[in-house]
PDB file of N, CA and C in Angstrom:
ATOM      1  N   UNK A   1      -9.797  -6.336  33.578  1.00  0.00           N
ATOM      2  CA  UNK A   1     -10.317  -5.508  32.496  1.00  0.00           C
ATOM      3  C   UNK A   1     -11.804  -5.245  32.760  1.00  0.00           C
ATOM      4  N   UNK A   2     -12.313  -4.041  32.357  1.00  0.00           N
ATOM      5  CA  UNK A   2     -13.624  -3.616  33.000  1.00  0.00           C
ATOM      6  C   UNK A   2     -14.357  -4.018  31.913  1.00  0.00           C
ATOM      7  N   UNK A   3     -15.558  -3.931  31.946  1.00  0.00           N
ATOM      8  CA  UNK A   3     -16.521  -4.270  30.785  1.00  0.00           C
ATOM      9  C   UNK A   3     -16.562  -3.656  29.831  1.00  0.00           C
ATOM     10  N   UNK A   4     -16.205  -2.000  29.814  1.00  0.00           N
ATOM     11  CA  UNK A   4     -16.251  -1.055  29.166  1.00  0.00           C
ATOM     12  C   UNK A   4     -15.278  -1.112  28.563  1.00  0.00           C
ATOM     13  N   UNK A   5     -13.864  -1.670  28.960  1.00  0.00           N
ATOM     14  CA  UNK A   5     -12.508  -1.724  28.038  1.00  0.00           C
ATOM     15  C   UNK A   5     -12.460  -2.844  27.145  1.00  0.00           C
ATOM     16  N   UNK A   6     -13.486  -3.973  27.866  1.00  0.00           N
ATOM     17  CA  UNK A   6     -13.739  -5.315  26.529  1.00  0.00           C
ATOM     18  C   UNK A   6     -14.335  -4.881  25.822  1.00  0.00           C
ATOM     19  N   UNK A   7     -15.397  -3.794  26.084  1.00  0.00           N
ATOM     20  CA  UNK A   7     -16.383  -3.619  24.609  1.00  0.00           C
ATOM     21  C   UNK A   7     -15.245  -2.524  23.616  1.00  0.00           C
ATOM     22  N   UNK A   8     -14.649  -2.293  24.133  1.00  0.00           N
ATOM     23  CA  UNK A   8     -14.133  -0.997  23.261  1.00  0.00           C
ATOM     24  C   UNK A   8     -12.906  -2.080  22.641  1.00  0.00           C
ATOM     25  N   UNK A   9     -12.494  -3.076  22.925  1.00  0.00           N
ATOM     26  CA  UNK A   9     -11.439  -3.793  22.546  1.00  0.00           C
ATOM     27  C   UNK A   9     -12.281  -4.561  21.698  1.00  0.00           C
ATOM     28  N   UNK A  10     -12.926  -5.380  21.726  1.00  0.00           N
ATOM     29  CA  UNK A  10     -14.103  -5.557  20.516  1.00  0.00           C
ATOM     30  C   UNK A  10     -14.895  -4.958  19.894  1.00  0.00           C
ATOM     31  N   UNK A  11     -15.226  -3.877  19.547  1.00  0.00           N
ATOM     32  CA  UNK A  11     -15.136  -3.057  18.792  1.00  0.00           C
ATOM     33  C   UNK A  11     -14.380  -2.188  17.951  1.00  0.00           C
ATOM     34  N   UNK A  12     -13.163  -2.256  18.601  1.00  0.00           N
ATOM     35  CA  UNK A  12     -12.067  -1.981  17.776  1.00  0.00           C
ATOM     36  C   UNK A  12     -11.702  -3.087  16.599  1.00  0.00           C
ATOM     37  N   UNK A  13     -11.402  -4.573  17.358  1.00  0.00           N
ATOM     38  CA  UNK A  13     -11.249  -5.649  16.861  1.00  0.00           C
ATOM     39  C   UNK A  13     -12.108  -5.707  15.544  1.00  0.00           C
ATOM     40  N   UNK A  14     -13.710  -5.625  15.847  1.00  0.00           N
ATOM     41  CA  UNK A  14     -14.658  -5.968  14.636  1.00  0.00           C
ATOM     42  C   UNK A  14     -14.373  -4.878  13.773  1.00  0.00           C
ATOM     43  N   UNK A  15     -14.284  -3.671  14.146  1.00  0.00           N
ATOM     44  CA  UNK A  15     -14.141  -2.821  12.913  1.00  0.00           C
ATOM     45  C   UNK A  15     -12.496  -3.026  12.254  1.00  0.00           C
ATOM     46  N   UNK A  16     -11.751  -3.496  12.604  1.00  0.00           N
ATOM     47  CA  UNK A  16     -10.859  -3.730  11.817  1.00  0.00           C
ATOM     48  C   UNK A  16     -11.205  -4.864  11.221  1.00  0.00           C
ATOM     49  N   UNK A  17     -11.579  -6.053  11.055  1.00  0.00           N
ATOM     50  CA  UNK A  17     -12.161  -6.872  10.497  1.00  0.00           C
ATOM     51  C   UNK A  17     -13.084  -6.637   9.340  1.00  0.00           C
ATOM     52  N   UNK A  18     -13.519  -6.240   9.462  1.00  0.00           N
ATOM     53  CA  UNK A  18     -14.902  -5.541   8.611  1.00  0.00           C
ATOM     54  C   UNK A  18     -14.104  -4.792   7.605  1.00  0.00           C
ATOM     55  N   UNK A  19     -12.933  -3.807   7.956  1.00  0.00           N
ATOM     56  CA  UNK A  19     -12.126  -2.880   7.382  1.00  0.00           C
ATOM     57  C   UNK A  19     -11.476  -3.617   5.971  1.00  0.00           C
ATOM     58  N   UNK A  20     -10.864  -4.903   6.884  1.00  0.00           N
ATOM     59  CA  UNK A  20      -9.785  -5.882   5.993  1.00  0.00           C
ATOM     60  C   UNK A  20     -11.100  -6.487   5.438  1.00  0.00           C
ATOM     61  N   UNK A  21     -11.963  -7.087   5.588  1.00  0.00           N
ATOM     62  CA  UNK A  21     -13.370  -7.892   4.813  1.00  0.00           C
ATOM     63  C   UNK A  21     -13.523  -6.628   3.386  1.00  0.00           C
ATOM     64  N   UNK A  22     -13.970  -5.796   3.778  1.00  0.00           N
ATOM     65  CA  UNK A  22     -14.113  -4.606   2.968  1.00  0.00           C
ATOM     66  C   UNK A  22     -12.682  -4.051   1.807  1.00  0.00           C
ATOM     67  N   UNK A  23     -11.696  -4.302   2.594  1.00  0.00           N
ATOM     68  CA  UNK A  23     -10.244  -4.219   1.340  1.00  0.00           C
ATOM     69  C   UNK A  23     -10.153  -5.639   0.557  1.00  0.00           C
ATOM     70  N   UNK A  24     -10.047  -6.550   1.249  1.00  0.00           N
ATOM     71  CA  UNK A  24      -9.880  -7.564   0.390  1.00  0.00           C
ATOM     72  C   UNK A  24     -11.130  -7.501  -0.900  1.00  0.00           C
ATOM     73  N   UNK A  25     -12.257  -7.289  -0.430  1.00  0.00           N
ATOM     74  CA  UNK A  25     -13.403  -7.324  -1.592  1.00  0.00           C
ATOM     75  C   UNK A  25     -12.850  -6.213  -2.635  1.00  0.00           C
ATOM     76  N   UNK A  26     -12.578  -4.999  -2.430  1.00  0.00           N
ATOM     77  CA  UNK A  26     -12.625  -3.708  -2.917  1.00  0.00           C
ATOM     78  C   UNK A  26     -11.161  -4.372  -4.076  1.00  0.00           C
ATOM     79  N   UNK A  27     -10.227  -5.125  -3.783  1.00  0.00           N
ATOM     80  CA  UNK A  27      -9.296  -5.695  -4.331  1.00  0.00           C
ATOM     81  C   UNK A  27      -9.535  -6.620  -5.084  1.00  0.00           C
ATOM     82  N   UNK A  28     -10.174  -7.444  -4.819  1.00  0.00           N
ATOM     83  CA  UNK A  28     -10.691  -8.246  -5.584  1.00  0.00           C
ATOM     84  C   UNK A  28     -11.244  -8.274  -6.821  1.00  0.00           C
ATOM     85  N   UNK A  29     -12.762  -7.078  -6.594  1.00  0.00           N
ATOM     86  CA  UNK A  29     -13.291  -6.265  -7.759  1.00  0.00           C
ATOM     87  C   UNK A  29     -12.009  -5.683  -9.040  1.00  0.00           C
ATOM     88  N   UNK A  30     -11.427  -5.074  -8.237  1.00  0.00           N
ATOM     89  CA  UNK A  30     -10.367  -4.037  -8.791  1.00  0.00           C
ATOM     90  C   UNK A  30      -9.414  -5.132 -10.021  1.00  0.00           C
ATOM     91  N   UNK A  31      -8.960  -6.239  -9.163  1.00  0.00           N
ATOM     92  CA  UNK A  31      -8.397  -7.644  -9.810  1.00  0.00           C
ATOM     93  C   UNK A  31      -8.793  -7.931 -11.369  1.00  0.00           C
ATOM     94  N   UNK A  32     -10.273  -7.886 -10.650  1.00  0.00           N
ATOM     95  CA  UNK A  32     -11.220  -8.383 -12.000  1.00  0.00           C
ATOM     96  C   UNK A  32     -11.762  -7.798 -12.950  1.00  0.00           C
ATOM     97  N   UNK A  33     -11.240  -6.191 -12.785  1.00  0.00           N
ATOM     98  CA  UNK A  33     -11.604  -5.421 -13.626  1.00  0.00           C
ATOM     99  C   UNK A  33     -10.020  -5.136 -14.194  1.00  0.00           C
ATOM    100  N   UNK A  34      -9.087  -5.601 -13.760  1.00  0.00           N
ATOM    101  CA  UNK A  34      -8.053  -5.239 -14.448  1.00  0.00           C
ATOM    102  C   UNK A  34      -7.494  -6.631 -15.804  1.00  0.00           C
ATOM    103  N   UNK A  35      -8.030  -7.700 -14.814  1.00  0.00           N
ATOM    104  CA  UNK A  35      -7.789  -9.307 -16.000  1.00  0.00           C
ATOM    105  C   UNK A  35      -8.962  -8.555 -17.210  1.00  0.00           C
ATOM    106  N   UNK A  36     -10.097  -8.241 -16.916  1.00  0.00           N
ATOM    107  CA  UNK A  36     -11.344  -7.605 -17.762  1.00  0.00           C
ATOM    108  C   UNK A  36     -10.456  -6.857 -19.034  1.00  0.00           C
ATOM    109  N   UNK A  37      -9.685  -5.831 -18.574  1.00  0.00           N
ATOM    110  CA  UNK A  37      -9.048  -4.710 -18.985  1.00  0.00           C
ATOM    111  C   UNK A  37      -7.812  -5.260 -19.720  1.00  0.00           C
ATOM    112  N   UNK A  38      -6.801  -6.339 -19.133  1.00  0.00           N
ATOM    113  CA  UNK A  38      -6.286  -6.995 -19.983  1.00  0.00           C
ATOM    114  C   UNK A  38      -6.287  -7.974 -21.423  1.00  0.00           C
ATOM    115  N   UNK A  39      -7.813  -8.103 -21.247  1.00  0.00           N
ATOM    116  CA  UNK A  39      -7.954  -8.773 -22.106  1.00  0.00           C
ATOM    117  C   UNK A  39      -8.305  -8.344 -23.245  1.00  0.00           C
ATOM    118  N   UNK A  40      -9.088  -7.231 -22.797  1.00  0.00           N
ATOM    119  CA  UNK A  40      -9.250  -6.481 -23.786  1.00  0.00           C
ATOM    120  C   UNK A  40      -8.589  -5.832 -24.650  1.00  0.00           C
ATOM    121  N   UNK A  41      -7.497  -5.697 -23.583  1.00  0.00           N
ATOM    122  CA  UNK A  41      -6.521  -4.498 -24.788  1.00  0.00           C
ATOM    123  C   UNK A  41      -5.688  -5.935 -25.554  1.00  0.00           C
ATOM    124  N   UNK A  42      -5.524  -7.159 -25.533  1.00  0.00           N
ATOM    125  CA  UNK A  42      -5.206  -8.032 -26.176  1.00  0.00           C
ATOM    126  C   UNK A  42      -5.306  -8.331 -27.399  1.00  0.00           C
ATOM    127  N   UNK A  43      -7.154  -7.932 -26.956  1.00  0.00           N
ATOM    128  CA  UNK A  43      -8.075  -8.392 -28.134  1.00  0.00           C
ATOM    129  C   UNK A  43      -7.981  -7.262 -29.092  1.00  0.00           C
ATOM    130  N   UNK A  44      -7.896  -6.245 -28.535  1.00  0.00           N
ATOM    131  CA  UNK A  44      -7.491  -5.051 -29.191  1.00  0.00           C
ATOM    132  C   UNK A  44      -6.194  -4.867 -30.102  1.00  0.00           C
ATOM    133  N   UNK A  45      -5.327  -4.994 -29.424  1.00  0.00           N
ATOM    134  CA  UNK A  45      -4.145  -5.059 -29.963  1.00  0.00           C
ATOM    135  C   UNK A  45      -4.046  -6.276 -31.402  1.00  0.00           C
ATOM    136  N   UNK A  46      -4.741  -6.833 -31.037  1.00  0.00           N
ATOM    137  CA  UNK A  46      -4.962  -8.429 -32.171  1.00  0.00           C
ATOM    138  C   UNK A  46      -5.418  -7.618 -33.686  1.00  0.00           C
ATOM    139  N   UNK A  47      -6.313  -6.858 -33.022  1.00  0.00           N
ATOM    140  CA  UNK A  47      -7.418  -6.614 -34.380  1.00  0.00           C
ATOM    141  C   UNK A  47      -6.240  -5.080 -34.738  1.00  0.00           C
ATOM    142  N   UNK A  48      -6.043  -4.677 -34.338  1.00  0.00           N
ATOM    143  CA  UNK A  48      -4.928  -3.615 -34.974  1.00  0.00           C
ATOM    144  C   UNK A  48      -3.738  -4.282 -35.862  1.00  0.00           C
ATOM    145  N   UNK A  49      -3.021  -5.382 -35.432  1.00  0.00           N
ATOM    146  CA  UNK A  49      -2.433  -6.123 -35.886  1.00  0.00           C
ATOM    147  C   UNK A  49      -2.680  -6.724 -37.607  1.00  0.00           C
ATOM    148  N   UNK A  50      -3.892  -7.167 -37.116  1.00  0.00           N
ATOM    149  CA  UNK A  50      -5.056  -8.117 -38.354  1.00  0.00           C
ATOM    150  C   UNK A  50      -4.832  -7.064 -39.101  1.00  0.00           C
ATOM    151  N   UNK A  51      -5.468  -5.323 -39.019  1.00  0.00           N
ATOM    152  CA  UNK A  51      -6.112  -4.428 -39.673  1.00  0.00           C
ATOM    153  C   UNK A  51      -4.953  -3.468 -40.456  1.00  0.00           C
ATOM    154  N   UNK A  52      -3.608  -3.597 -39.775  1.00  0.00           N
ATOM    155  CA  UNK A  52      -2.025  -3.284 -40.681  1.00  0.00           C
ATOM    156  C   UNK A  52      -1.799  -3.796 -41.455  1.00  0.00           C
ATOM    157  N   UNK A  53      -1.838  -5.741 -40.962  1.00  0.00           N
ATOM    158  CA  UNK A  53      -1.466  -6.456 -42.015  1.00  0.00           C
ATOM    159  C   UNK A  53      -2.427  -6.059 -43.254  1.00  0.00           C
ATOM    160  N   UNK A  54      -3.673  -6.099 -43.375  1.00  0.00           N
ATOM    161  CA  UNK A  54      -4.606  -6.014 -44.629  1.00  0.00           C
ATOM    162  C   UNK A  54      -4.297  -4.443 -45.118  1.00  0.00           C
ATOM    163  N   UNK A  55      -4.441  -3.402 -44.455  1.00  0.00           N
ATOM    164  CA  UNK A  55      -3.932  -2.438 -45.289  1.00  0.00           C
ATOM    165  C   UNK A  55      -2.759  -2.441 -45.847  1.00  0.00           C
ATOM    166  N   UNK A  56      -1.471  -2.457 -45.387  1.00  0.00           N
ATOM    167  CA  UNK A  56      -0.399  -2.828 -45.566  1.00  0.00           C
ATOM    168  C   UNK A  56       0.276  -1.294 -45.133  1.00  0.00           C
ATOM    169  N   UNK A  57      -0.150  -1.082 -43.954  1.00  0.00           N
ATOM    170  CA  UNK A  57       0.680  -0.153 -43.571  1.00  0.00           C
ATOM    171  C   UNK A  57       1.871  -0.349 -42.760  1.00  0.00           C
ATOM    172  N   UNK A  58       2.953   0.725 -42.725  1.00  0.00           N
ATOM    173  CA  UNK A  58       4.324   0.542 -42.505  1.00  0.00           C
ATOM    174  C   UNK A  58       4.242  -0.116 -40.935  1.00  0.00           C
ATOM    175  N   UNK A  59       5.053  -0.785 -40.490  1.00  0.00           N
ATOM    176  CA  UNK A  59       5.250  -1.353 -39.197  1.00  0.00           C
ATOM    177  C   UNK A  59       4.569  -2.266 -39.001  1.00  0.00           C
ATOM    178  N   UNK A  60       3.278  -2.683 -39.550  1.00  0.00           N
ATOM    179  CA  UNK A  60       2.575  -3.641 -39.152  1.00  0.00           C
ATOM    180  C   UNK A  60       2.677  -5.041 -39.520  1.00  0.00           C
TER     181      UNK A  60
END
């Protein structure tokens, strides 16, 4: 293998690395904005709940 085909084979190598370093993070974020997002609509859903029962509107 010539020198020129190792660098291009490590460079290929690192940028896929970097690629997957870069998805896993981008996933991660995404993760934590969705538990974020779950919880919220929880908390949400709670206080709609609370706010039927005291009016006393139908279904609630």
């Amino acid at each position: 293998m010539t020198t020129h085909m190792k660098s291009a084979v490590m460079f290929v190598a690192i940028l896929l690395l970097t690629t997957l370093f870069l998805m896993v993070s981008a996933i991660q974020r995404l993760q934590w904005q969705i538990d974020g997002l779950r919880q919220r609509n929880e908390v949400i859903t709670q206080q709609l709940q609370e706010l039927n029962r005291y009016v006393g509107y139908p279904g609630g």
